[in-house]
Each structure stands twice: as structure tokens, then as C-alpha cells.
C-alpha atoms as a PDB file:
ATOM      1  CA  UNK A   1       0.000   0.000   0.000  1.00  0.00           C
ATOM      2  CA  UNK A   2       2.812   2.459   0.754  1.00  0.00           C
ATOM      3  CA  UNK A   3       5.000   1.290  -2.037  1.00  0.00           C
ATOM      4  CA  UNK A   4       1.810   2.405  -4.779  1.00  0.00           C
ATOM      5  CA  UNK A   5       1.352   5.720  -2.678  1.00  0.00           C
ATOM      6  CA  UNK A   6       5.143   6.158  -3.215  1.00  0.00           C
ATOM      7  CA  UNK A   7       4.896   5.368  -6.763  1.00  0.00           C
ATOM      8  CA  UNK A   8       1.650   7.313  -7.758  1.00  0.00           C
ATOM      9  CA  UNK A   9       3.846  10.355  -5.722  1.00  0.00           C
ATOM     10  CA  UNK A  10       6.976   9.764  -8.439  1.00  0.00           C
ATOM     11  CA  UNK A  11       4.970   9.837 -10.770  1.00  0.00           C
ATOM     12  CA  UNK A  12       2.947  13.294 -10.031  1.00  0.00           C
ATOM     13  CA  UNK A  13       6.490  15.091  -9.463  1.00  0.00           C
ATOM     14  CA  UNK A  14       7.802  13.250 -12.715  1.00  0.00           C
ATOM     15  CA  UNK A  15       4.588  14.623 -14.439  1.00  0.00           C
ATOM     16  CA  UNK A  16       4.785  18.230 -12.731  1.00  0.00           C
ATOM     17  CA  UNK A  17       7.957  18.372 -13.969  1.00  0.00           C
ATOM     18  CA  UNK A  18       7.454  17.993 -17.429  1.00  0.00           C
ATOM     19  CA  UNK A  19       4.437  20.283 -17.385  1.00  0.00           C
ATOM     20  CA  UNK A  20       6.785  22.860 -16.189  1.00  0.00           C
ATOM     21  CA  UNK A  21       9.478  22.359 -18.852  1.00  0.00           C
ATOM     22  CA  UNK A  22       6.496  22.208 -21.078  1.00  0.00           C
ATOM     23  CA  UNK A  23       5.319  25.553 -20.673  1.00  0.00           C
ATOM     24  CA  UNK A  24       7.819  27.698 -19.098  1.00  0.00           C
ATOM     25  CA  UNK A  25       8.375  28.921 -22.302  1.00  0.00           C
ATOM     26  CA  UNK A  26       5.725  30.701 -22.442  1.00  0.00           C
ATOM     27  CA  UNK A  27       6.095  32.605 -19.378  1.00  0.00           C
ATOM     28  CA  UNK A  28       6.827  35.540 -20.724  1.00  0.00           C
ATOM     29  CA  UNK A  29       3.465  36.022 -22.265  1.00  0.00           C
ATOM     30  CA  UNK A  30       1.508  35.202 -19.789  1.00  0.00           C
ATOM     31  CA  UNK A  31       3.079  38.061 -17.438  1.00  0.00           C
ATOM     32  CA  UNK A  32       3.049  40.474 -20.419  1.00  0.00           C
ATOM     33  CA  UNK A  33      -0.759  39.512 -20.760  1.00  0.00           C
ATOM     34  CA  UNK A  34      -1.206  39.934 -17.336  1.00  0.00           C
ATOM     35  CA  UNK A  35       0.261  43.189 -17.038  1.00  0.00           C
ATOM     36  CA  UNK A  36      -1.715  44.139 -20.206  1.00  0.00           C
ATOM     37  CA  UNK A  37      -5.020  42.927 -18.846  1.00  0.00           C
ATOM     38  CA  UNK A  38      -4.105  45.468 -14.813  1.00  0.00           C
ATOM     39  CA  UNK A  39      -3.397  48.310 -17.697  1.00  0.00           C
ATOM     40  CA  UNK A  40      -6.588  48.155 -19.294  1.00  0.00           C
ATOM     41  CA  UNK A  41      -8.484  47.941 -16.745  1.00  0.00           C
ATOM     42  CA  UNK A  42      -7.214  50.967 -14.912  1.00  0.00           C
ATOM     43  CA  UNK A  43      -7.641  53.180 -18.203  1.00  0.00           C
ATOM     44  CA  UNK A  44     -10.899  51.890 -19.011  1.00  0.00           C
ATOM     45  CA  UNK A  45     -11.516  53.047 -15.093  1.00  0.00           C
ATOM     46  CA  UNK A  46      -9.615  56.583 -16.209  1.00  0.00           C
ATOM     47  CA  UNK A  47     -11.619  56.885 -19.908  1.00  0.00           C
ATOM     48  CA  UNK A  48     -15.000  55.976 -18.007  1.00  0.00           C
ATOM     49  CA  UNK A  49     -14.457  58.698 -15.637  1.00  0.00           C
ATOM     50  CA  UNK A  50     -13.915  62.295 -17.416  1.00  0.00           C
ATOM     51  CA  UNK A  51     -15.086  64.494 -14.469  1.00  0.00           C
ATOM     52  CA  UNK A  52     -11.857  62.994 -12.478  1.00  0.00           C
ATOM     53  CA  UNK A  53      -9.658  65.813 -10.844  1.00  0.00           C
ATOM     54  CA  UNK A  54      -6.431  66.524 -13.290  1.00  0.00           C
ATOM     55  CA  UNK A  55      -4.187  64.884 -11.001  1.00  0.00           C
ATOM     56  CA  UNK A  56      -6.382  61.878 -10.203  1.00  0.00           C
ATOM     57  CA  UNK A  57      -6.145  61.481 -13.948  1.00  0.00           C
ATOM     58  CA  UNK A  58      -2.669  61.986 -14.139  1.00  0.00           C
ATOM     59  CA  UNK A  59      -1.921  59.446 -11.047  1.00  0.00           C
ATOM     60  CA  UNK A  60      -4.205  56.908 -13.199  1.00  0.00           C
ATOM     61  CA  UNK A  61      -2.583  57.270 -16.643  1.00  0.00           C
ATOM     62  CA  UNK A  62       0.973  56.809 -14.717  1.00  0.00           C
ATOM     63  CA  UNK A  63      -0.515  53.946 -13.095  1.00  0.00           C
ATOM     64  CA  UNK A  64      -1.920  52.667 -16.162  1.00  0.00           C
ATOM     65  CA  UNK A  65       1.686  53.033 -18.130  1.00  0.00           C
ATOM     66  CA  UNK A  66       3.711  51.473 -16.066  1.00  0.00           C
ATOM     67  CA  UNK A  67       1.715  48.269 -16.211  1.00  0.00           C
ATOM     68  CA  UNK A  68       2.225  48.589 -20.576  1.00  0.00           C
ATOM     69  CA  UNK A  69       5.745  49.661 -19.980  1.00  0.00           C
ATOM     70  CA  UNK A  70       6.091  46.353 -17.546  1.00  0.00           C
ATOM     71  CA  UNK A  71       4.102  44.640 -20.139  1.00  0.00           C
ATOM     72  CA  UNK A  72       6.261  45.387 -23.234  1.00  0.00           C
ATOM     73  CA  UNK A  73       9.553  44.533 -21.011  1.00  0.00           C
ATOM     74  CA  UNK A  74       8.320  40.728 -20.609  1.00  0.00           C
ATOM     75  CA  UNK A  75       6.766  41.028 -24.383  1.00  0.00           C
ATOM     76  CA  UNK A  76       8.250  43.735 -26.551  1.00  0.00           C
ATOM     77  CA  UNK A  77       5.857  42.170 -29.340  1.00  0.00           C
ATOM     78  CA  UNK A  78       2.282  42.801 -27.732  1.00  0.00           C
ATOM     79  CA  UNK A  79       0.346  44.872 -29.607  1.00  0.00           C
ATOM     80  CA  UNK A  80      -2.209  45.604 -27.423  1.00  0.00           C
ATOM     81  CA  UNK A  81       0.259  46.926 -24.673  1.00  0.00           C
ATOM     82  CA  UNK A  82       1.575  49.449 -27.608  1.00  0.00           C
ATOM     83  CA  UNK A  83      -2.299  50.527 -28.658  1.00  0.00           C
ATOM     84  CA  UNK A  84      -3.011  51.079 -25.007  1.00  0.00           C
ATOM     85  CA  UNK A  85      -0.226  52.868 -24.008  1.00  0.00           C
ATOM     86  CA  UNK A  86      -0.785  55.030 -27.206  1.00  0.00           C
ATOM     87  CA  UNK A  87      -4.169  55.816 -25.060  1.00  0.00           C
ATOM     88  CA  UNK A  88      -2.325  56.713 -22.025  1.00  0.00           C
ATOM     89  CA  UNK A  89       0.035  59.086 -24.172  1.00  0.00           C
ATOM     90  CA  UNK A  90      -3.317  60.618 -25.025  1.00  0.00           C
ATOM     91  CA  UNK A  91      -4.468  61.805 -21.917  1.00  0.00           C
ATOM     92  CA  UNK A  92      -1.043  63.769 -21.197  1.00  0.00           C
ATOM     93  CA  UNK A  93      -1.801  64.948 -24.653  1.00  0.00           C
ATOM     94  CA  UNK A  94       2.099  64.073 -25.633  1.00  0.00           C
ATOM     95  CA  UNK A  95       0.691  63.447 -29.907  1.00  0.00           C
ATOM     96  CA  UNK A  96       4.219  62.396 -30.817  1.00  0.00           C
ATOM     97  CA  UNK A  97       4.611  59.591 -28.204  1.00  0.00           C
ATOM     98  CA  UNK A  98       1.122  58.446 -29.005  1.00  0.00           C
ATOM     99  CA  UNK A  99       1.588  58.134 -32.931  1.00  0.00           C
ATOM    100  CA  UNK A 100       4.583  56.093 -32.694  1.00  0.00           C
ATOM    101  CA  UNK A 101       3.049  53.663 -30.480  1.00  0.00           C
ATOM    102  CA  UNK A 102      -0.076  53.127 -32.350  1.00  0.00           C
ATOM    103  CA  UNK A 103       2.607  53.186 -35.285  1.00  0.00           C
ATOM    104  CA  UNK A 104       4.017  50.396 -33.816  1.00  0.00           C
ATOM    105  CA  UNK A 105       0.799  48.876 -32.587  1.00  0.00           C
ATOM    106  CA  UNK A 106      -0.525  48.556 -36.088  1.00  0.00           C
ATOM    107  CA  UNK A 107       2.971  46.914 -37.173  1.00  0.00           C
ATOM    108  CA  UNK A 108       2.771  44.255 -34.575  1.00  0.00           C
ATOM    109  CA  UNK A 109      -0.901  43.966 -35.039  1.00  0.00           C
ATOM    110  CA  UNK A 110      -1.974  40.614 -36.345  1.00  0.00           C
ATOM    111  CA  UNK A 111      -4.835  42.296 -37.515  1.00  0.00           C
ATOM    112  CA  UNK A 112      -5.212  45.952 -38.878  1.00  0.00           C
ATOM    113  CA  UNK A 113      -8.783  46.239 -36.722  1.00  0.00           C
ATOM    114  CA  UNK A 114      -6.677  45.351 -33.168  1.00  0.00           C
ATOM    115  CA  UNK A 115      -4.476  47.986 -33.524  1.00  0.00           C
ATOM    116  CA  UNK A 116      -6.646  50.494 -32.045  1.00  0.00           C
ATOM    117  CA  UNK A 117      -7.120  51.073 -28.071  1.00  0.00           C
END
């Protein structure tokens, strides 16, 4: 009885393993589309609220680009981290900054349609 609870316990950490090796890989993406997914949802909070006080805006479009910047360090390919930090760019009305990131945004873009925030 021990020996198969030993064996069926091998065989887990064998199998764990693998999974790991497996997908570690793909770790990167998975943070970037994490940090992507905190981004959006603090500038959807920021674009759904115009009457906010200038700072409070400004405090929430930092917040919000840090998580893209921290998103495009892990993934330096994600679109969607470039079309929404375009957004952000926006609201500190710096036109330059945003242009080149939808720029890029569209390049990346699998699709011409996802390229916008």
C-alpha cells in the first residue's frame, strides 16, 4: 500500500515536472498579458471617468503606463500593450509619443482592426 502511494507520488512530481518544462516557455506572455489585462483595466476606469480631478487622472494614466511599460519589457511584441499605451500618451496629450506607439501597434498587429485602443 505504501509502495503504490510512493509510486503514484513519483509519478505526479515526474509529471509536474514535465508540465513545467512544457510551458515555461511561455512565461513571458503570460506576465506580459497579465500586465496588459491590470493596464486596461485601470484606463478603461480613467476613460469611463472624465469628471476625475487633473491629477487623479494623471496618477491613473501613470498607473496605467507602467503596467504597458512592464508589459512590453516581458513582451516587446504585444500589440495591445503598444495601442493602449498610445491611449495613455493621449491623456497627457504628448501626440508624438502616441503616434509612434499606435505606429508600432498597427505593425505588430496581427490584424489591422486590433491595432486600435
Amino acid at each position: 500500500m505504501k509502495r503504490d502511494r510512493l509510486r503514484l507520488a513519483v509519478h505526479c512530481v515526474i509529471l509536474a515536472g514535465i508540465v513545467v518544462l512544457a510551458v515555461w516557455p511561455l512565461h513571458p506572455l503570460a506576465i506580459s498579458w497579465g500586465y496588459t489585462i491590470a493596464g486596461s483595466r485601470v484606463l478603461r476606469r480613467l476613460q469611463q471617468a472624465p469628471d476625475l480631478a487633473p491629477e487623479t487622472r494623471y496618477a491613473q494614466a501613470t498607473q496605467a503606463g507602467q503596467l504597458f511599460q512592464t508589459a512590453l519589457a516581458w513582451d516587446p511584441l504585444n500589440h495591445r500593450a503598444y495601442a493602449n499605451l498610445a491611449a495613455v500618451y493621449m491623456v497627457w496629450d504628448d501626440i508624438p509619443s502616441a503616434t509612434r506607439a499606435l505606429a508600432r501597434a498597427a505593425l505588430l498587429s496581427p490584424h489591422a482592426q486590433d491595432a486600435g485602443p
